[in-house]
Structure formats: C-alpha cells, structure tokens
Protein backbone atom coordinates (compact mmCIF):
# COMPACT_ATOMS: atom_id res chain seq x y z
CA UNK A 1 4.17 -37.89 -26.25
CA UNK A 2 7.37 -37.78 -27.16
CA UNK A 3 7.27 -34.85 -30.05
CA UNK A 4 4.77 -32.57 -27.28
CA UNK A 5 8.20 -32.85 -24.82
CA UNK A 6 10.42 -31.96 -27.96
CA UNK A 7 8.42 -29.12 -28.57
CA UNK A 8 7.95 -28.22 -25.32
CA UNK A 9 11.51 -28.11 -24.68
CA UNK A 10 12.52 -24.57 -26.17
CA UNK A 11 9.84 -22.80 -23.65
CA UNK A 12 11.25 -24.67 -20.88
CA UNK A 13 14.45 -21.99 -20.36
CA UNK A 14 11.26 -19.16 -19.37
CA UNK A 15 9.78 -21.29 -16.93
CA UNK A 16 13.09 -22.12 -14.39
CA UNK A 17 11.81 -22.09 -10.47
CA UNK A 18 13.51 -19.42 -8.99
CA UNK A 19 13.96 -19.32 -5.17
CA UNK A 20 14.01 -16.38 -3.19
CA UNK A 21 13.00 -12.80 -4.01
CA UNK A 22 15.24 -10.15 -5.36
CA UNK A 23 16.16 -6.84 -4.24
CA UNK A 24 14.53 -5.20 -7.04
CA UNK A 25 11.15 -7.62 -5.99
CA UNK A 26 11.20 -5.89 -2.28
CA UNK A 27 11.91 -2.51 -3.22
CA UNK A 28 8.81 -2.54 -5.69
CA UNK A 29 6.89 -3.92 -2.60
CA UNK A 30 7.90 -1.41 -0.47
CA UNK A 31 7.05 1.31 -3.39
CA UNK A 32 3.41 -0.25 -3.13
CA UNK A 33 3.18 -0.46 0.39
CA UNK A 34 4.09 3.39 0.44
CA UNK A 35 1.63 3.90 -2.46
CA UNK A 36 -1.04 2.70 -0.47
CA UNK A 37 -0.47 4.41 2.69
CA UNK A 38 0.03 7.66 1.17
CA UNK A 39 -3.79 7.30 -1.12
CA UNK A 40 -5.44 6.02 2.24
CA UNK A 41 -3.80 8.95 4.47
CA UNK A 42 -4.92 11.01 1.59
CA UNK A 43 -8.23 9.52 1.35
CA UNK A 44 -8.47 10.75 5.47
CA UNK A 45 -6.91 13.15 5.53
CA UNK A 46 -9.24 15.83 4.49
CA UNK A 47 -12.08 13.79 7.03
CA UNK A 48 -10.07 14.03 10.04
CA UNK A 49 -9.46 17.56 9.19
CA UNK A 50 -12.72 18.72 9.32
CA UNK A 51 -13.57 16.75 12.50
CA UNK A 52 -10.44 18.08 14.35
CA UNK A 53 -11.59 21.51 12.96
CA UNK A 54 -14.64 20.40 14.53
CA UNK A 55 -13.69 19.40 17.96
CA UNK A 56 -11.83 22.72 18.39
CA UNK A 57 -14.63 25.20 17.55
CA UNK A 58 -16.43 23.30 20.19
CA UNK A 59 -13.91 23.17 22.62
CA UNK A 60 -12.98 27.20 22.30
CA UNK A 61 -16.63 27.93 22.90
CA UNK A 62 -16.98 25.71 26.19
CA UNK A 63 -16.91 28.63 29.06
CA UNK A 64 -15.21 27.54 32.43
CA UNK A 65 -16.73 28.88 35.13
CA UNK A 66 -14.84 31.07 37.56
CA UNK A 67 -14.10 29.29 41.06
C-alpha cells in the first residue's frame, strides 16, 4: 500500500482541485455559445426565408375590395 502511494505521489501535482473557473474558461464558453447560435440561425435561416418569401407573394396577390 505503501509503495502504490509513493508512486502515486509524482502524478499527484496534475490532479490539484481547482475552484472556480477562469477567464479564459468563460470566454471559450461564450465562443461556443456564439458557435452554436450562429450554425442554428444558419441552419434557419435559409427556411424562414423561403416561407417569408412565401407569405409575401401571397399577401401582394390578396385584392382589397373597393368600399
């Protein structure tokens, strides 16, 4: 037991708890929160394009009657 703790002993220096997260650790989250949201609008984008494209065809072809 007590030559597995010797060994162990030089590792132990990579394995220190460290509390809190770094700047560096947010700004990457933020970079892959941004990621995301640009691929999904992306990913829409050219969907909602067509629809709006869509919506106004129909609506410049609705005739309003004269009153």
């Amino acid at each position: 037991m007590a030559d597995t703790i010797k060994n162990a002993r030089p590792y132990h220096c990579f394995y220190q708890h460290q509390r809190g997260a770094t700047a560096t650790e947010y700004a990457m989250l933020i970079v892959f929160i941004a990621l995301a949201i640009a691929i999904g609008a992306q990913a829409l984008g050219g969907g909602l394009g067509n629809t709006l494209t869509n919506i106004g065809n129909m609506i410049s072809t609705v005739v309003i009657p004269n009153v």
